[in-house]
C-alpha atoms as a PDB file:
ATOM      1  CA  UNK A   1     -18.702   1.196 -47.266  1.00  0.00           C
ATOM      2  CA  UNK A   2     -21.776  -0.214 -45.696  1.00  0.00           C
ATOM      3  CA  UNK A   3     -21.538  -4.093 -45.122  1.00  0.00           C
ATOM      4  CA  UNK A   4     -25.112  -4.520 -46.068  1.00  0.00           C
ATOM      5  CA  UNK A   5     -24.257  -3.965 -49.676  1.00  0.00           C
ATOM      6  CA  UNK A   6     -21.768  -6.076 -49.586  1.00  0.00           C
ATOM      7  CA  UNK A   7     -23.762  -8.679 -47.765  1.00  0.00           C
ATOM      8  CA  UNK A   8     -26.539  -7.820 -50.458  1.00  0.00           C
ATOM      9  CA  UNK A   9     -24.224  -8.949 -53.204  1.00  0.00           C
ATOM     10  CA  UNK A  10     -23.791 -11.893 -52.051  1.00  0.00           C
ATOM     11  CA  UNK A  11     -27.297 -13.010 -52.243  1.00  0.00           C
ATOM     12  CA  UNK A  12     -27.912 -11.906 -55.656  1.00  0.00           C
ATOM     13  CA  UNK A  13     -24.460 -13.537 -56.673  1.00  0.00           C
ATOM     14  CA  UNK A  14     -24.974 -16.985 -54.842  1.00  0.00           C
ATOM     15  CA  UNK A  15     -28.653 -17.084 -56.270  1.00  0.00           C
ATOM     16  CA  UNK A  16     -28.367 -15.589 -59.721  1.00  0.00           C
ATOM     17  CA  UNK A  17     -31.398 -12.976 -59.173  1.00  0.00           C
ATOM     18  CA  UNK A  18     -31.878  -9.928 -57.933  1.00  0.00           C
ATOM     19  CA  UNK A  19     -35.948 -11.009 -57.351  1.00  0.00           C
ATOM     20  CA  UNK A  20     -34.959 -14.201 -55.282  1.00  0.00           C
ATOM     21  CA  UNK A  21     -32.137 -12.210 -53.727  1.00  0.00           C
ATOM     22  CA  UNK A  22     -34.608  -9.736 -52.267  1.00  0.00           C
ATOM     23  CA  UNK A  23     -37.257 -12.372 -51.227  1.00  0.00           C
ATOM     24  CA  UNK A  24     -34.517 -13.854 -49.008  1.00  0.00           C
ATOM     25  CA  UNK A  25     -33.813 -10.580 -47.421  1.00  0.00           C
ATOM     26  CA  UNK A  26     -36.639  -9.377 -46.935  1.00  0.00           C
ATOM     27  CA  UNK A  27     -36.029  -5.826 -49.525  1.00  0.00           C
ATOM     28  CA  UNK A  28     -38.065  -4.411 -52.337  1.00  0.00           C
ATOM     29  CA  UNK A  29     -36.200  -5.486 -55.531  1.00  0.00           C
ATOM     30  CA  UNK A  30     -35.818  -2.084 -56.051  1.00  0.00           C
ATOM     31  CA  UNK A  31     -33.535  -1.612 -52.764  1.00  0.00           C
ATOM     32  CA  UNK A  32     -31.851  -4.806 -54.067  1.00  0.00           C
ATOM     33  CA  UNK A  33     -30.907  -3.573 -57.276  1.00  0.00           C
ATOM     34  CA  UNK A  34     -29.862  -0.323 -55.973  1.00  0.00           C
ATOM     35  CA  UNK A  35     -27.276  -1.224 -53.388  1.00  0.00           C
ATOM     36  CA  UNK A  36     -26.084  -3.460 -56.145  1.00  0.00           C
ATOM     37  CA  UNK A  37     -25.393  -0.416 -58.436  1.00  0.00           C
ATOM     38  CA  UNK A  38     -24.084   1.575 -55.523  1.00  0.00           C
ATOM     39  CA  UNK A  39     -21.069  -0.929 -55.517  1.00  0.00           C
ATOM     40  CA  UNK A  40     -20.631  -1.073 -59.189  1.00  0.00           C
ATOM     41  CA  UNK A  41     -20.301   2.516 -58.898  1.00  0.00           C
ATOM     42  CA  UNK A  42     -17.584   2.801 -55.808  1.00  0.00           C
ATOM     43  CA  UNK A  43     -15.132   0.150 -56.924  1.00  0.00           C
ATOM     44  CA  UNK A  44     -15.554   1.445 -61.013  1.00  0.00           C
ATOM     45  CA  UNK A  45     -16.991  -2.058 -62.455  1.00  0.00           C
ATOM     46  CA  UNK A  46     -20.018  -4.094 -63.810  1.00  0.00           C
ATOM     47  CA  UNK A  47     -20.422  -7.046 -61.361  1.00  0.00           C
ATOM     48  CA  UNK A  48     -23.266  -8.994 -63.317  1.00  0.00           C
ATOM     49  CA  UNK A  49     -24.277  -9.837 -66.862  1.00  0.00           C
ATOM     50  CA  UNK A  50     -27.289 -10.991 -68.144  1.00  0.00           C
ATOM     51  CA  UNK A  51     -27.258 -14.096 -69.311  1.00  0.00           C
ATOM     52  CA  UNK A  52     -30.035 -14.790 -71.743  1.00  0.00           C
ATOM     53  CA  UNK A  53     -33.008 -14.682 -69.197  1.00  0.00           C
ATOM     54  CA  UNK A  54     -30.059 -15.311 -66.324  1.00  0.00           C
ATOM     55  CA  UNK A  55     -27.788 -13.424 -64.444  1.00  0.00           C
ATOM     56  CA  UNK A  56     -24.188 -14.601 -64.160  1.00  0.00           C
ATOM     57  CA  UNK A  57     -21.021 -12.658 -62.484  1.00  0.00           C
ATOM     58  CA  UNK A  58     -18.779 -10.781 -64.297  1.00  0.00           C
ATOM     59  CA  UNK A  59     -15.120 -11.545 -63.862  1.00  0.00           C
ATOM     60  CA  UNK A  60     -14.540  -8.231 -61.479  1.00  0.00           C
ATOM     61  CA  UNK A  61     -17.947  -9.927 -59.832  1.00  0.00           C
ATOM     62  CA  UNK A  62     -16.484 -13.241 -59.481  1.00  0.00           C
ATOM     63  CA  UNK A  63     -13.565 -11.411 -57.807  1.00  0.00           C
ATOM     64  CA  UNK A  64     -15.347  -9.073 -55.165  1.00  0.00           C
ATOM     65  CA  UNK A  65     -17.313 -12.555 -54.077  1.00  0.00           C
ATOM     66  CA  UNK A  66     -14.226 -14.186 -53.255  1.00  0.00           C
ATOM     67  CA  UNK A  67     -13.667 -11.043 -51.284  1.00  0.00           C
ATOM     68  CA  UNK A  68     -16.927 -10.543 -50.014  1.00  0.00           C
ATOM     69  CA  UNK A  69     -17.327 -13.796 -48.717  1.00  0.00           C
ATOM     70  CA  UNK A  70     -13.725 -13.257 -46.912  1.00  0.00           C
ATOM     71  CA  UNK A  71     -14.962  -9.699 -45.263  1.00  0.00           C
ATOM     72  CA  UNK A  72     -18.322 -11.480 -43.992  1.00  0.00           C
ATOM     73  CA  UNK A  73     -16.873 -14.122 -42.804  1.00  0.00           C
ATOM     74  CA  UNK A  74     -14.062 -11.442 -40.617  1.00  0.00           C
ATOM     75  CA  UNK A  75     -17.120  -9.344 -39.629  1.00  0.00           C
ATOM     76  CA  UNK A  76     -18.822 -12.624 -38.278  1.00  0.00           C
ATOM     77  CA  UNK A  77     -16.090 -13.167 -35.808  1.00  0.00           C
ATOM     78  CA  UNK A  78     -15.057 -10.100 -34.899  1.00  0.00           C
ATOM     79  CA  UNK A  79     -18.464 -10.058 -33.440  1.00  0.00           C
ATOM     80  CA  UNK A  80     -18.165 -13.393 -31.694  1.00  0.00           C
ATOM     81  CA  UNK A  81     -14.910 -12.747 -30.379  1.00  0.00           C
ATOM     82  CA  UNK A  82     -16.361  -9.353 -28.860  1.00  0.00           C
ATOM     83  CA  UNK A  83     -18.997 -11.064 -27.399  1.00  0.00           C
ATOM     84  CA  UNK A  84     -16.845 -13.034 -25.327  1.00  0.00           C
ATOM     85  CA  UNK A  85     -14.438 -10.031 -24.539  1.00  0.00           C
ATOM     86  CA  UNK A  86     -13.535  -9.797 -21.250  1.00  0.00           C
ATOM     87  CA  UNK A  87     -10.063  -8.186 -21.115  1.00  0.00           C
ATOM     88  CA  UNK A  88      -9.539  -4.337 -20.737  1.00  0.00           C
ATOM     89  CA  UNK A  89     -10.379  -2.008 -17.769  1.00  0.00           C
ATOM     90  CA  UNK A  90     -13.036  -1.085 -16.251  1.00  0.00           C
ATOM     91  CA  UNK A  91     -12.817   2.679 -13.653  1.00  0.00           C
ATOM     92  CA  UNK A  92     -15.626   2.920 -11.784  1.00  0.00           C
ATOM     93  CA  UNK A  93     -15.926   6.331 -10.055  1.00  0.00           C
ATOM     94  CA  UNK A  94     -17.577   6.642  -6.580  1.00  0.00           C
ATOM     95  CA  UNK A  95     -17.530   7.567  -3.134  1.00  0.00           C
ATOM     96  CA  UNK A  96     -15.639   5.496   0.042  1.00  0.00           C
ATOM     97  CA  UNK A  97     -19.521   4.374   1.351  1.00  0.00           C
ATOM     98  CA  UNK A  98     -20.178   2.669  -1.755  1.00  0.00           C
ATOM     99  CA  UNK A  99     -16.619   0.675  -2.386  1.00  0.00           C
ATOM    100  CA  UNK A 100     -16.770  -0.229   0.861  1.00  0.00           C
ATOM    101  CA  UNK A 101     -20.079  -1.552   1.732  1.00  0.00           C
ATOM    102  CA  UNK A 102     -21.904  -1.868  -1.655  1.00  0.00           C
ATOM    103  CA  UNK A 103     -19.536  -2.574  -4.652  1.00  0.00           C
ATOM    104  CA  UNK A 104     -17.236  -5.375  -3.375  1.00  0.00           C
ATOM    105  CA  UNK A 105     -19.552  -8.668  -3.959  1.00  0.00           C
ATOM    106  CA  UNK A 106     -20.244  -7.651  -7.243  1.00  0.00           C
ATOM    107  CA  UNK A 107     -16.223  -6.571  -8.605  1.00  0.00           C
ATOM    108  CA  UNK A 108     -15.855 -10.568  -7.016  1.00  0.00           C
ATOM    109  CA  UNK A 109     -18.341 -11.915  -9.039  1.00  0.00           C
ATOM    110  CA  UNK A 110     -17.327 -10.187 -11.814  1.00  0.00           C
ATOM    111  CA  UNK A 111     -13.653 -11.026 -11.539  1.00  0.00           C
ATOM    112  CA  UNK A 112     -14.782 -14.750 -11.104  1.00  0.00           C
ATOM    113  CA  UNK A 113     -16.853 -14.099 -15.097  1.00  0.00           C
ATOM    114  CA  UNK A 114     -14.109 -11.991 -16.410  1.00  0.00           C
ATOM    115  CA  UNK A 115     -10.507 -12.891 -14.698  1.00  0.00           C
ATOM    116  CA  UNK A 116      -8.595 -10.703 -17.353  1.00  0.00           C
ATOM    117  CA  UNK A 117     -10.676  -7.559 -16.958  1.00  0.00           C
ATOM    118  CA  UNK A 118      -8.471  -4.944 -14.670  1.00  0.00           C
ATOM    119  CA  UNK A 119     -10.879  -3.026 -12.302  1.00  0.00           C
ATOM    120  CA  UNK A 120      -9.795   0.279 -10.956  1.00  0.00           C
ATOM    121  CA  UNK A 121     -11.978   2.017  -8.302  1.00  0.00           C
ATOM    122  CA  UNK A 122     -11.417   5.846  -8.160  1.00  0.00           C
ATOM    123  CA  UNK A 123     -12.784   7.597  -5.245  1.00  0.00           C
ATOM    124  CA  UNK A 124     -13.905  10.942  -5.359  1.00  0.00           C
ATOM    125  CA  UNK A 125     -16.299  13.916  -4.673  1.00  0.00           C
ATOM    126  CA  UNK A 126     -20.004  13.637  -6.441  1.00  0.00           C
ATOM    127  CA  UNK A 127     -19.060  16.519  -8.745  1.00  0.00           C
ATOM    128  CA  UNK A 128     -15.847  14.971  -9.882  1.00  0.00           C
ATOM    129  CA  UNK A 129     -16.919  11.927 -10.620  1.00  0.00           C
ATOM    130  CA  UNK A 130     -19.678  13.509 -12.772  1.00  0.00           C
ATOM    131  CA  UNK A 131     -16.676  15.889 -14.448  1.00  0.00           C
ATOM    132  CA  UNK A 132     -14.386  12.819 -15.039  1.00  0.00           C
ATOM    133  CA  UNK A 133     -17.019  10.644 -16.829  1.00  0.00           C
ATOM    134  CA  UNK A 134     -18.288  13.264 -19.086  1.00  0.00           C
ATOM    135  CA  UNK A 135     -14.174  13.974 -19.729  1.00  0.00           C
ATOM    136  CA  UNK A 136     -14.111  10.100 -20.289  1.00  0.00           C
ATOM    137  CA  UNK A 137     -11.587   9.543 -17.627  1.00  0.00           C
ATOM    138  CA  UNK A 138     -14.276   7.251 -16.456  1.00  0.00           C
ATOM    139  CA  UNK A 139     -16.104   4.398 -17.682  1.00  0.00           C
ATOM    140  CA  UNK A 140     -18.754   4.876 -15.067  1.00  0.00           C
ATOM    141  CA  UNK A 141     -19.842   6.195 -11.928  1.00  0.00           C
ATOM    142  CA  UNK A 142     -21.855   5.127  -8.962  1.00  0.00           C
ATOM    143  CA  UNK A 143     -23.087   7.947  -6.301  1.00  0.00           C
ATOM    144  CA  UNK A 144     -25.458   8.829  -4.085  1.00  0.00           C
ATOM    145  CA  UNK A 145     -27.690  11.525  -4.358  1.00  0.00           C
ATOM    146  CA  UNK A 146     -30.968  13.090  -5.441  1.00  0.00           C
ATOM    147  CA  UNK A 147     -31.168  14.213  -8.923  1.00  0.00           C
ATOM    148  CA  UNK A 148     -28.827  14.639 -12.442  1.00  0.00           C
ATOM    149  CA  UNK A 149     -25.533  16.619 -11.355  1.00  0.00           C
ATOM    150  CA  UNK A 150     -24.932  16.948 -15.255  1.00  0.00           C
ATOM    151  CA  UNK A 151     -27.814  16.693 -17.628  1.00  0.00           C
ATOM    152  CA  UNK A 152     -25.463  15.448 -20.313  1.00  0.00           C
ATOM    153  CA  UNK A 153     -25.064  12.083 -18.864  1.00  0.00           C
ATOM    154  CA  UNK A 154     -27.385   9.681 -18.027  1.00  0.00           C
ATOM    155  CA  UNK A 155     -28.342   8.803 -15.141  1.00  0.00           C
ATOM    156  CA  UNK A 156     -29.945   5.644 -13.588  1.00  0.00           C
ATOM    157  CA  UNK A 157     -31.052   4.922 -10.264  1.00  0.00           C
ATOM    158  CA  UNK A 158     -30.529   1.262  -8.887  1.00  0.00           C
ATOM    159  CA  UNK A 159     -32.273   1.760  -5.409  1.00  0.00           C
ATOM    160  CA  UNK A 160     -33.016   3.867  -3.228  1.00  0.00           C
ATOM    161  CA  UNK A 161     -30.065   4.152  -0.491  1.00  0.00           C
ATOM    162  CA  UNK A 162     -31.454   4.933   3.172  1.00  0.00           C
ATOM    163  CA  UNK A 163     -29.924   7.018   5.627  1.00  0.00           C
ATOM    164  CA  UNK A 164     -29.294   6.226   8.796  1.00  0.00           C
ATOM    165  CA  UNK A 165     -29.080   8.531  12.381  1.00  0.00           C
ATOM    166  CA  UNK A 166     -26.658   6.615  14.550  1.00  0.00           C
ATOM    167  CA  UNK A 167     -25.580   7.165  17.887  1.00  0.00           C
ATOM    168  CA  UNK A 168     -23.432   5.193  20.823  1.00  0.00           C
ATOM    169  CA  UNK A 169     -26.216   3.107  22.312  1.00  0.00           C
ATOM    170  CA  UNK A 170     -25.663   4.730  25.501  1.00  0.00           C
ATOM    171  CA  UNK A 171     -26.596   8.286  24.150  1.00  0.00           C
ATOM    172  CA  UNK A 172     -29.602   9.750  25.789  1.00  0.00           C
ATOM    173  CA  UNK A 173     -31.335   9.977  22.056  1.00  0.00           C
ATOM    174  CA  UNK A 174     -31.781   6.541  21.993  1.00  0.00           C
ATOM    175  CA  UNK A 175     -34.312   6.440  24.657  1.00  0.00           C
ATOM    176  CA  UNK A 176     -37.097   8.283  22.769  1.00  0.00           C
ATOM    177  CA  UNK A 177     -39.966   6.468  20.882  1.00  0.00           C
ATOM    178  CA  UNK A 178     -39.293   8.848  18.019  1.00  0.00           C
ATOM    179  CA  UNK A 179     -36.576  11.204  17.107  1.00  0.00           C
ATOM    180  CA  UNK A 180     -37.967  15.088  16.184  1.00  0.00           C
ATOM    181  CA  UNK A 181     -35.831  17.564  14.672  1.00  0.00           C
ATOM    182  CA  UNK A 182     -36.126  19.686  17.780  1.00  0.00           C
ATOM    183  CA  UNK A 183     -34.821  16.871  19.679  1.00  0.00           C
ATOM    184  CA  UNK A 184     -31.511  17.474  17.596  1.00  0.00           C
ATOM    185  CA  UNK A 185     -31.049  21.225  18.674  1.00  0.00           C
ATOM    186  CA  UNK A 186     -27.603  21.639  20.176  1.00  0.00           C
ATOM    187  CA  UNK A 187     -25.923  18.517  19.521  1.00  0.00           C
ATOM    188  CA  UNK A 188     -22.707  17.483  18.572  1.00  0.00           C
ATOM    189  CA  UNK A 189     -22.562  15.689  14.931  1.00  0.00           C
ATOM    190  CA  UNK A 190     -19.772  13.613  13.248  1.00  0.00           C
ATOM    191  CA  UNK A 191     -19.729  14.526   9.979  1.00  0.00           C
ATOM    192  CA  UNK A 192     -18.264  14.106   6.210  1.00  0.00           C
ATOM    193  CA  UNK A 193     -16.484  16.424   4.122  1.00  0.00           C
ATOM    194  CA  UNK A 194     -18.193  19.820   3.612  1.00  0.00           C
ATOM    195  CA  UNK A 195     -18.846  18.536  -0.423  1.00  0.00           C
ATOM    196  CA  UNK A 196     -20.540  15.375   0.665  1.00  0.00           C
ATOM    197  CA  UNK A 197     -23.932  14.924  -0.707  1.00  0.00           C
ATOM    198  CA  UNK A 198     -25.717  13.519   2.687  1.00  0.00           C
ATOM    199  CA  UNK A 199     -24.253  16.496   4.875  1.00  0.00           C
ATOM    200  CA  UNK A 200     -25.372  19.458   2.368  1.00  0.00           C
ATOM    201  CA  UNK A 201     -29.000  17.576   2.481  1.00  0.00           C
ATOM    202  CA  UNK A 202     -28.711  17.277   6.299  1.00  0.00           C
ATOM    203  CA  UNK A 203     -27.723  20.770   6.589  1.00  0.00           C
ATOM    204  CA  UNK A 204     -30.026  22.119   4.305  1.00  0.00           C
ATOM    205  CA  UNK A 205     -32.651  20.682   6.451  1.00  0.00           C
ATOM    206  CA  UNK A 206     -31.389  21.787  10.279  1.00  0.00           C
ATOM    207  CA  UNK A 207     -30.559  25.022   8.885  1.00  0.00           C
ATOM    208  CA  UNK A 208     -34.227  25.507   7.154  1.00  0.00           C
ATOM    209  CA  UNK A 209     -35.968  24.491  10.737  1.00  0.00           C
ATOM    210  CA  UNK A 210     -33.106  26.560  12.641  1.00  0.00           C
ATOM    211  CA  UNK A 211     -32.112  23.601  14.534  1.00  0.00           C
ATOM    212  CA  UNK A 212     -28.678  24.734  16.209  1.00  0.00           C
ATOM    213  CA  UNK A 213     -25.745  22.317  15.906  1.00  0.00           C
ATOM    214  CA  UNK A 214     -22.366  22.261  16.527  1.00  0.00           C
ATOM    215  CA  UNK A 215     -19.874  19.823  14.476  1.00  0.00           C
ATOM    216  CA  UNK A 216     -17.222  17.924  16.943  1.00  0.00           C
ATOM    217  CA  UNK A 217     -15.555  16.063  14.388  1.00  0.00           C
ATOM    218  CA  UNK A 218     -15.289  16.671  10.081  1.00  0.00           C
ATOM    219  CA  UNK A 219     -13.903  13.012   8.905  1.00  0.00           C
ATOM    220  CA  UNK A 220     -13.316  11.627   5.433  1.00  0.00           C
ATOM    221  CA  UNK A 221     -14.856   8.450   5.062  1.00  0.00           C
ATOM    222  CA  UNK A 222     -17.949   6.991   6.914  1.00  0.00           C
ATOM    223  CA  UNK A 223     -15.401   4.049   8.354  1.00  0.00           C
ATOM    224  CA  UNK A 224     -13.909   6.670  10.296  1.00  0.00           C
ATOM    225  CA  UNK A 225     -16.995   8.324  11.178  1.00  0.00           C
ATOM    226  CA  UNK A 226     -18.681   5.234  12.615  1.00  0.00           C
ATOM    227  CA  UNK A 227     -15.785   4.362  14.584  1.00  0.00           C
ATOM    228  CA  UNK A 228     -16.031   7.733  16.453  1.00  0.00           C
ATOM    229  CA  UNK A 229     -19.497   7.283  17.287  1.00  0.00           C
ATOM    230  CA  UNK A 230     -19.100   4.078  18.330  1.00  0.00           C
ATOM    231  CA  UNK A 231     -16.918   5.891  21.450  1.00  0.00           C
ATOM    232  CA  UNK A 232     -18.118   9.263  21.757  1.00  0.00           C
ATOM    233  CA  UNK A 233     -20.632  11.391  22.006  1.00  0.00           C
ATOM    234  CA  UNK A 234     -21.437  12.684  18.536  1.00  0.00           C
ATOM    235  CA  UNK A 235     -24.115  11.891  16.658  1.00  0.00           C
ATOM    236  CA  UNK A 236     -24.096  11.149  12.612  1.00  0.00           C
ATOM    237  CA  UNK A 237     -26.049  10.774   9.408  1.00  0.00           C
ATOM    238  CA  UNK A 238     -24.502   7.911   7.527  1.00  0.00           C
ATOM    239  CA  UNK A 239     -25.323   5.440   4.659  1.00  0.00           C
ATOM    240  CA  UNK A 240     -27.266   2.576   6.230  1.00  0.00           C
ATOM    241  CA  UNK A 241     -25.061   0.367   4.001  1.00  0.00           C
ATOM    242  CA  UNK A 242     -22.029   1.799   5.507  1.00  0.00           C
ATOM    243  CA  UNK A 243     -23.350   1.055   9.779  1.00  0.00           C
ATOM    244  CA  UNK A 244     -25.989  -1.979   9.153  1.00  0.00           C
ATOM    245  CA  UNK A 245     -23.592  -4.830  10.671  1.00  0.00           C
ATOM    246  CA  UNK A 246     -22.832  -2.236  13.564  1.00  0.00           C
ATOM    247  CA  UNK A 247     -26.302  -2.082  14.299  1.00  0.00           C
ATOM    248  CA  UNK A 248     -26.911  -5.712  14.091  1.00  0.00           C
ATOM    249  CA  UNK A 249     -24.173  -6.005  16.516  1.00  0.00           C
ATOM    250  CA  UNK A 250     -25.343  -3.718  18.798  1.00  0.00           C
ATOM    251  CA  UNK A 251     -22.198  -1.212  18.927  1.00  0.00           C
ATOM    252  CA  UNK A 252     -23.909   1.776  17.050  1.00  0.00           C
ATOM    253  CA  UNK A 253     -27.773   2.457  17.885  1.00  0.00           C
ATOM    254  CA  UNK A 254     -29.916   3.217  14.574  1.00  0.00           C
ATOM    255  CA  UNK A 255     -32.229   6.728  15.943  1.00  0.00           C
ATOM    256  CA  UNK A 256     -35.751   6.393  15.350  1.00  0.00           C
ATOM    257  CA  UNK A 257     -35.708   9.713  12.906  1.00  0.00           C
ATOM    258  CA  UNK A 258     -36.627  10.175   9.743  1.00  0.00           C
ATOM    259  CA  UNK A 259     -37.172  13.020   7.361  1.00  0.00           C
ATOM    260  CA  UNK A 260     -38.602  13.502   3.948  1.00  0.00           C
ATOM    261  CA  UNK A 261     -36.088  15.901   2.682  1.00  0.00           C
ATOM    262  CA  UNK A 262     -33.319  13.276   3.763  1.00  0.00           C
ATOM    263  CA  UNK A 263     -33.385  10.543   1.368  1.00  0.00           C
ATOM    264  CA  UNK A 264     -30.709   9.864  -1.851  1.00  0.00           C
ATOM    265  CA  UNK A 265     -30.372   7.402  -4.844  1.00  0.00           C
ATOM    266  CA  UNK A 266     -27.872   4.972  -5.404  1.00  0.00           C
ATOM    267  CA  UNK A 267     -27.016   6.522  -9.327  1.00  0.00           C
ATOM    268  CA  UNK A 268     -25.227   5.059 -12.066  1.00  0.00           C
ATOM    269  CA  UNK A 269     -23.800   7.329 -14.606  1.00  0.00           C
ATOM    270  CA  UNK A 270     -22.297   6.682 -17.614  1.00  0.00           C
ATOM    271  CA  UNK A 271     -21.635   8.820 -21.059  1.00  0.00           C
ATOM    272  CA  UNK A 272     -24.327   8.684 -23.673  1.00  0.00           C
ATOM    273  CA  UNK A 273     -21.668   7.697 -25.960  1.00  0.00           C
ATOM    274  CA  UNK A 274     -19.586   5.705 -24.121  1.00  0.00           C
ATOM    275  CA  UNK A 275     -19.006   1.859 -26.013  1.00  0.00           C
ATOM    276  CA  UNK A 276     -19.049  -0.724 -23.254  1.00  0.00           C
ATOM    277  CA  UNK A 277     -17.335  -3.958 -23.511  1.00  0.00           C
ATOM    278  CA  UNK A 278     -19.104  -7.465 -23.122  1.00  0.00           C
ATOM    279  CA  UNK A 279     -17.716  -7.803 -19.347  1.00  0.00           C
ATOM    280  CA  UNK A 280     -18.057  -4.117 -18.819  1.00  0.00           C
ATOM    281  CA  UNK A 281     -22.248  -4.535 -19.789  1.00  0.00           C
ATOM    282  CA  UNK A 282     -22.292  -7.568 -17.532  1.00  0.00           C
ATOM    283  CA  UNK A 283     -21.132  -5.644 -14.432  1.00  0.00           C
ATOM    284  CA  UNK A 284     -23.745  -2.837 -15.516  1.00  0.00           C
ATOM    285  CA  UNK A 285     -26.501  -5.496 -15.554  1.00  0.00           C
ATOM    286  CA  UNK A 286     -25.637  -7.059 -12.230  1.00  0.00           C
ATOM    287  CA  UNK A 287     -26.396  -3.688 -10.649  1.00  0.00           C
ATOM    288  CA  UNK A 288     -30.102  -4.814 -11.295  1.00  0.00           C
ATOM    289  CA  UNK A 289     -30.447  -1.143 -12.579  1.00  0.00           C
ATOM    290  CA  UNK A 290     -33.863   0.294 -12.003  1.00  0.00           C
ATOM    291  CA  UNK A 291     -35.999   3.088 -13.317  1.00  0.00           C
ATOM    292  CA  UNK A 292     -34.333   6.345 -15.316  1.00  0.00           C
ATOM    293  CA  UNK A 293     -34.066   9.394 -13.258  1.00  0.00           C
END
């Protein structure tokens, strides 16, 4: 049963008029006196009497007040108490880039609002990540990449991620003004997995200007990748999020390239109809989410 007839009943009851009881809400008397009769007829009773020019409660009305009053009062802080929740889980999907470099200020400050919520980051592919929140195996899911995997979900994008060409600052790339794509012909690259958003867009492109390349090393995780270029010879495309203190230090060398076709999102996903907890909303919000994509 709707609580609005309920809470409807308990105007007309406490003030003794269905005309006063809709001025105070804000209904047509009509609405009023329908919602009124709506109850009368699910619980079986009459729940006011007229009175000479009055209205009084029956004895069943008397009855459902002390009830009503009891419900309302229940409903009132059940929604208090969940708007201080901040137990549960939260399972944020994503790739190693983004729990490494992005993700781990805001889980502390988050931890510091919410000490009883359980976080659990679950690394995985783009696609997966899409498959396991639309499953619900997932609360949400932060990737990079350029568009809606699944158009099912919804999809937000929080900023736009750059990439980043990095070399060993002794590599002879690094001594050119700018960085073509036919500068890139024939060299060795460090790359991700063959699923990982960043390499299929980097590909894509070399492949479309038939740039030749060769790939030295095929790594998991950007950590791993960086730490390779740092001593070799290989070149990569990485998350600048993942190699900006390596730059700053001056042990990887940041290529002057860019590339229109080489650019991805930072994307939140979640369910349509996923319910989010108080703390779960918070950490949402401190994402400073941006535009719909």
């Amino acid at each position: 049963m709707d609580l609005i007839y309920l809470q409807t009943f308990r105007e007309v009851a406490l003030r003794q008029s269905f005309t006063r009881a809709a001025e105070e809400l804000g209904y047509a008397q009509s609405s009023v006196t329908t919602q009124v009769q709506k109850l009368e007829k699910a619980y079986g009773v009459e729940l006011f009497e007229r009175f000479g020019r009055g209205l009084r409660l029956t004895a069943a009305g008397e009855e459902l007040l002390r009830l009503t009053i009891k419900m309302l009062d229940l409903f009132q802080e059940s929604k208090e108490r969940m708007a201080k929740q901040g137990g549960g889980t939260l399972s944020i999907g994503t790739i190693d880039s983004i729990a490494s470099y992005y993700l781990p200020p805001h889980i502390q400050r988050l931890r510091r609002e919410y000490p009883e919520l359980a976080i659990r980051l679950r690394p995985d592919s783009e696609i997966a990540i899409a498959h396991r929140v639309r499953e619900g195996e997932l609360d949400l899911g932060l990737i990079l990449g350029s568009g809606q995997l699944d158009p099912s979900l919804e999809w937000r994008a929080i900023r736009e991620e750059s990439l980043v060409l990095v070399a060993n600052p002794r590599h002879p790339l690094t001594r050119l003004n700018t960085v073509q794509l036919a500068h890139l012909s024939g060299m060795e690259w460090y790359m991700s997995e063959d699923s990982c958003n960043y390499r299929i867009m980097l590909e894509k492109v070399l492949r479309a200007n038939s740039i030749a390349f060769r790939i030295g090393l095929e790594l998991g995780n950007p950590e791993a990748i960086k730490r390779c270029v740092m001593v070799g010879e290989g070149i990569a495309l990485l998350p600048r999020m993942a190699v900006e203190e390596q730059i700053q230090r001056g042990e990887l060398a940041a290529l002057p390239f860019t590339h229109p076709d080489i650019r991805l999102d930072l994307q939140l996903v979640t369910h349509p109809k996923k319910w989010f907890s108080h703390a779960q909303r918070e950490f949402i919000s401190q994402l400073s989410i941006g535009r719909a994509v």
